[in-house]
Protein backbone atom coordinates (compact mmCIF):
# COMPACT_ATOMS: atom_id res chain seq x y z
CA UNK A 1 -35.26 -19.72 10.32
CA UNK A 2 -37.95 -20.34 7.34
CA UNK A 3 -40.07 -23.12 7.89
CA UNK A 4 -38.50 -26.27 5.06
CA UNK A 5 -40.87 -26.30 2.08
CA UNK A 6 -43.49 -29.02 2.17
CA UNK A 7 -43.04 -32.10 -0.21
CA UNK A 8 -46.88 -31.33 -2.04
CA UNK A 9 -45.43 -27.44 -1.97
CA UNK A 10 -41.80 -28.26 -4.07
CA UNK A 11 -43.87 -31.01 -5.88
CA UNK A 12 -46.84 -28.17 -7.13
CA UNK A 13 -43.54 -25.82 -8.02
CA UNK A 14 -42.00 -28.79 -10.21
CA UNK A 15 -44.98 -29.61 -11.96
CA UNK A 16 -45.90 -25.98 -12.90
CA UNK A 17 -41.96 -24.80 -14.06
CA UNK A 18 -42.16 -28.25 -15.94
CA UNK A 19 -45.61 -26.90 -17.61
CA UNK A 20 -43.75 -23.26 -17.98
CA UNK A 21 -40.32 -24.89 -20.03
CA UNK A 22 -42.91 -26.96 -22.28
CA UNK A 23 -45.31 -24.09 -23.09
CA UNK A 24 -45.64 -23.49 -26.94
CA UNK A 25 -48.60 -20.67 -26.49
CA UNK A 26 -46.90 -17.94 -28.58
CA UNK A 27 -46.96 -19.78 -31.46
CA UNK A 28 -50.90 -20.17 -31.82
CA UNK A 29 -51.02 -16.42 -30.65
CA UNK A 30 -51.39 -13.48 -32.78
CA UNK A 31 -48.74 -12.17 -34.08
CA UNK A 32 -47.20 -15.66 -33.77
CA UNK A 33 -44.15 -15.80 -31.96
CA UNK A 34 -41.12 -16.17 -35.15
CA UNK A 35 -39.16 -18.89 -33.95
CA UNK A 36 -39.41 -22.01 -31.88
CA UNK A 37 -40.20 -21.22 -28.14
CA UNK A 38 -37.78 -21.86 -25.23
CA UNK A 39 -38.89 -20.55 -22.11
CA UNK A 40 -35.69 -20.14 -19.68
CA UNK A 41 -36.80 -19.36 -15.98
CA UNK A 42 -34.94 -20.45 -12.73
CA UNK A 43 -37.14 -21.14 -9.90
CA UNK A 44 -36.57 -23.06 -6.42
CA UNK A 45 -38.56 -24.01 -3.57
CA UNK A 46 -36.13 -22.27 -1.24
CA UNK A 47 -34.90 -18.98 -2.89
CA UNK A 48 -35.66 -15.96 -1.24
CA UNK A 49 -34.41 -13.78 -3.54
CA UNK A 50 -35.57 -13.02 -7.07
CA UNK A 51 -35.15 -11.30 -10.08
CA UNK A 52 -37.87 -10.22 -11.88
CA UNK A 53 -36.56 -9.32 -15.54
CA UNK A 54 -37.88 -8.29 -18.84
CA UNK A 55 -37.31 -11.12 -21.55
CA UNK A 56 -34.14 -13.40 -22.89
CA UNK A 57 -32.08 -11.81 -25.78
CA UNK A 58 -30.80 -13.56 -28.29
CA UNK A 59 -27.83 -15.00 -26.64
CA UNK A 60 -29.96 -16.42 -22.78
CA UNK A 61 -32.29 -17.97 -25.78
CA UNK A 62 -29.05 -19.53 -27.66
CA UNK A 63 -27.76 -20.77 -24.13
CA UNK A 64 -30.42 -21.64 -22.50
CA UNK A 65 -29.44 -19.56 -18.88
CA UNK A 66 -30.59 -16.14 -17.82
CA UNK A 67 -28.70 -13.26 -17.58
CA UNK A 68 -25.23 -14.91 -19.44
CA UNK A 69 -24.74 -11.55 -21.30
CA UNK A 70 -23.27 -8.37 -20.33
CA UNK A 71 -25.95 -7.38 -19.00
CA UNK A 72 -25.85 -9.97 -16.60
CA UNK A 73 -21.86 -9.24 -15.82
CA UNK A 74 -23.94 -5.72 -14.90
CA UNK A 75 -26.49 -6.87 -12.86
CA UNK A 76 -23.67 -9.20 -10.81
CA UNK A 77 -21.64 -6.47 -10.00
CA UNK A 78 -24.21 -4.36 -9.11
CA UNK A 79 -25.48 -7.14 -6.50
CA UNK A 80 -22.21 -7.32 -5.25
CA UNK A 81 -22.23 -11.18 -6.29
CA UNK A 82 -20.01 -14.20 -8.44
CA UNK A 83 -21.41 -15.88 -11.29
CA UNK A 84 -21.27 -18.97 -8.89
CA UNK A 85 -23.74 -17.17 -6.74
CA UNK A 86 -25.52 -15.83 -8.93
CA UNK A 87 -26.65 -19.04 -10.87
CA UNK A 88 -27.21 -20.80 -7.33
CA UNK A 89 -30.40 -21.23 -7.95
CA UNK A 90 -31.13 -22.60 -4.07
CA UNK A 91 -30.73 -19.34 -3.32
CA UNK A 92 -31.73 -16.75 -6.29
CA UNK A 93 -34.65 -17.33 -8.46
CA UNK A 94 -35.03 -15.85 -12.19
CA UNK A 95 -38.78 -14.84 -13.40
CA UNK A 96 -38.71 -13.06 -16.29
CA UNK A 97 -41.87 -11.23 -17.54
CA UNK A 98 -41.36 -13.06 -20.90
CA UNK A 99 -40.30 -16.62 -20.66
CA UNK A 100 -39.17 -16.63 -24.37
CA UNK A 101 -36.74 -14.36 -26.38
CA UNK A 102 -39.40 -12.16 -28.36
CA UNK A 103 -37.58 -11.64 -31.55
CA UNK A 104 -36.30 -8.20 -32.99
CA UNK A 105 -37.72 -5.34 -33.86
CA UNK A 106 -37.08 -3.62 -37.32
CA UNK A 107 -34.45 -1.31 -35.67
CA UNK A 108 -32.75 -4.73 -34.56
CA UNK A 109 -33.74 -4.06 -30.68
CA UNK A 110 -35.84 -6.86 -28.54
CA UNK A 111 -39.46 -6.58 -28.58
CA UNK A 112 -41.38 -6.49 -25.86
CA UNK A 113 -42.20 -9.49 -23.36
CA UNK A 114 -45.20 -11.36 -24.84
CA UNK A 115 -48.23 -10.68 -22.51
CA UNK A 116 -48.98 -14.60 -23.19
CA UNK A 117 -46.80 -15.51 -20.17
CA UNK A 118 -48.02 -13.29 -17.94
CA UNK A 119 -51.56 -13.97 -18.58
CA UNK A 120 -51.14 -17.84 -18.39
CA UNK A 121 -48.14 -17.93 -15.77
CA UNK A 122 -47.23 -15.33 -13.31
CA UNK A 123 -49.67 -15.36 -10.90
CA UNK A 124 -50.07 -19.07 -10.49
CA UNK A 125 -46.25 -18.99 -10.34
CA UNK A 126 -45.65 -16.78 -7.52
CA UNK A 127 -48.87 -18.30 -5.50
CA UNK A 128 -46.17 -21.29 -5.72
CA UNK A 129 -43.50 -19.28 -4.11
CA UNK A 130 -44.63 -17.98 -0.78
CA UNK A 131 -40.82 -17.96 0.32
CA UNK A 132 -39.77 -15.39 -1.52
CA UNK A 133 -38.80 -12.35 0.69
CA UNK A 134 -36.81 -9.57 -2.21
CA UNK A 135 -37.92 -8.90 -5.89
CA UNK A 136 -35.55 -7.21 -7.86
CA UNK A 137 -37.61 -5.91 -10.08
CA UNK A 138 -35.51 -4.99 -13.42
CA UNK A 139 -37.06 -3.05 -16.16
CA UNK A 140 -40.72 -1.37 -16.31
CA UNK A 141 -42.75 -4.83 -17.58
CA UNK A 142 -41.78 -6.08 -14.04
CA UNK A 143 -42.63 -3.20 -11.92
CA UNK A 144 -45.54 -2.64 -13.31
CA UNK A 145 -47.13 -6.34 -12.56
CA UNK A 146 -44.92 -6.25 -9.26
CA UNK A 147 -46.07 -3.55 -7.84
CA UNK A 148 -49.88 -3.59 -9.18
CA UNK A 149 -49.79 -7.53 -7.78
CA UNK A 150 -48.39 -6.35 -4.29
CA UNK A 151 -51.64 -3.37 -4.09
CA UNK A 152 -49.37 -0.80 -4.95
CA UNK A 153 -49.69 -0.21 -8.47
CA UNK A 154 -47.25 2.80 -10.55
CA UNK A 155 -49.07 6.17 -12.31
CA UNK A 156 -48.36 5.26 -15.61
CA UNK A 157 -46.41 8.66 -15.98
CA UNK A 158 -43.95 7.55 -14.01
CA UNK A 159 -40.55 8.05 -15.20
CA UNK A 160 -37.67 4.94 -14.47
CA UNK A 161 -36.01 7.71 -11.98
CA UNK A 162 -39.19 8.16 -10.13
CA UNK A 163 -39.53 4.75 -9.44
CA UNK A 164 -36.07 3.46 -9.04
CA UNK A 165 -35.43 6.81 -6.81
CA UNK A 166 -38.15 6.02 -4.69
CA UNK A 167 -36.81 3.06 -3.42
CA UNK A 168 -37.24 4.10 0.51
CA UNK A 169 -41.06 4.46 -0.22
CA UNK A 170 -41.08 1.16 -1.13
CA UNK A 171 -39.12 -0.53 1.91
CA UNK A 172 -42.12 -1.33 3.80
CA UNK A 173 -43.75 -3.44 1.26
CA UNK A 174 -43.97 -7.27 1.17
CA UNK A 175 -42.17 -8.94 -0.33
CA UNK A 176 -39.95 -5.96 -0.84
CA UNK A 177 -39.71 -4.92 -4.11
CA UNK A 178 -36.47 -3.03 -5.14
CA UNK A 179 -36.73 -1.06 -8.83
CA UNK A 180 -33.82 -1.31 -11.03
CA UNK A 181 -33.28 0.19 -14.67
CA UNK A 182 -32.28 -2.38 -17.04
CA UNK A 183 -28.76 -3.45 -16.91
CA UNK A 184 -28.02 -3.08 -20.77
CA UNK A 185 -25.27 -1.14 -22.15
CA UNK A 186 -27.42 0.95 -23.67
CA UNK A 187 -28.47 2.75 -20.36
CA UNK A 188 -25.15 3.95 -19.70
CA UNK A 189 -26.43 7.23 -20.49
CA UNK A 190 -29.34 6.82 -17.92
CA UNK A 191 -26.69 6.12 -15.35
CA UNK A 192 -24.27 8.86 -16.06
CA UNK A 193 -27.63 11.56 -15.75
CA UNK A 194 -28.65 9.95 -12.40
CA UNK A 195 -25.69 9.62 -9.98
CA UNK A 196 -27.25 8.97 -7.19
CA UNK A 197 -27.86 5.29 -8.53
CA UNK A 198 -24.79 4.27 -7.80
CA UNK A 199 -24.31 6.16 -4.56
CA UNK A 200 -27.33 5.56 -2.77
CA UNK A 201 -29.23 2.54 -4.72
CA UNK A 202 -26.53 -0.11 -5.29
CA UNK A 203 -25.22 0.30 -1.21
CA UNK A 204 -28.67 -0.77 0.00
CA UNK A 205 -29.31 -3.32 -3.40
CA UNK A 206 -26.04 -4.93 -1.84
CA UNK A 207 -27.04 -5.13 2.00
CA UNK A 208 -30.33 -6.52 0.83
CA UNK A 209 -29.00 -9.07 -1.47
CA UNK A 210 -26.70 -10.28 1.31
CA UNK A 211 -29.38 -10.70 3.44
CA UNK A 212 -31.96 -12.04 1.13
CA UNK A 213 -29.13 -15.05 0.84
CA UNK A 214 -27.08 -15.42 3.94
């Protein structure tokens, strides 16, 4: 059984996701950020399991909660879990690498995550969350700082089948970081050339999410 939070521990987690939802950084930085911020994380004091995404889209920055998109109907299904779970945020925590939707690029895709949050955020963020046992680490951004931050950074050459495929490498780190493509429609393709996703990935993504919040 993990040891119940301290009061000065959920307390130092409050204060600094209260400092993380009122951050206006991006629009002092260069190139400014387009519209008006709104950083959407999820974060608890008792969550073991988290997902490490990429940014909002449009519609998380309309709504105001991560993952409530189709890409998010993905990611549940591959979990093997209900919206009701899913958004239980007791027991699954949401970091994305990008607090804020980034805007569009001129082909009408997301930009990247703004490196602002990262620089200011992440790693005084998870030095607040010592509970945390599983990253689900969705999309390169969050690999690469996952993985570097945990001593076992990713050749830049990588490819997203080398490092989602090498999943039983990575069992023995901690906290165990699990590699997922992006959930988005568009990488329907990616899953149709790599098979083995679904039949050896998403069985052990499953067991682990069950554990990670049983």
């Amino acid at each position: 059984m993990l040891d119940r939070p301290t009061k000065k521990v959920v307390k130092r987690l409050e204060t600094l996701a209260a400092e993380i939802r009122a951050c206006r950084l991006c629009l002092d930085a260069v190139p400014p950020l387009r519209h008006e911020p709104r950083p959407v994380l999820r974060v608890s004091s008792t969550a073991r399991l988290l997902i490490a995404s990429q940014a909002p889209g449009v519609r998380v920055h309309n709504t105001g909660l991560s993952f409530n998109d189709p890409s998010g109907d993905r990611l549940r299904a591959w979990m093997g879990v209900s919206r009701e779970t899913f958004y239980d945020v007791s027991r699954i925590a949401i970091v994305p690498m990008g607090f804020c939707f980034p805007g569009h690029d001129a082909a009408k895709g997301d930009l990247p995550p703004r490196r602002e949050c990262r620089a200011q955020w992440h790693d005084r963020l998870f030095d607040v969350l010592p509970q945390v046992e599983t990253i689900l680490a969705v999309g390169r951004y969050a690999q690469d700082y996952h993985f570097e931050r945990l001593g076992h950074p990713l050749a830049k050459t990588a490819t997203q089948a080398e490092i989602v495929g090498a999943w039983r490498k990575h069992r023995a780190i901690r906290p165990r970081v699990i590699a997922l493509p992006h959930p988005s429609w568009r990488n329907s393709g990616w899953l149709k050339r790599n098979p083995w996703f679904e039949d050896e990935v998403l069985p052990m993504l499953r067991a682990e999410v069950a554990r990670a919040i049983g």
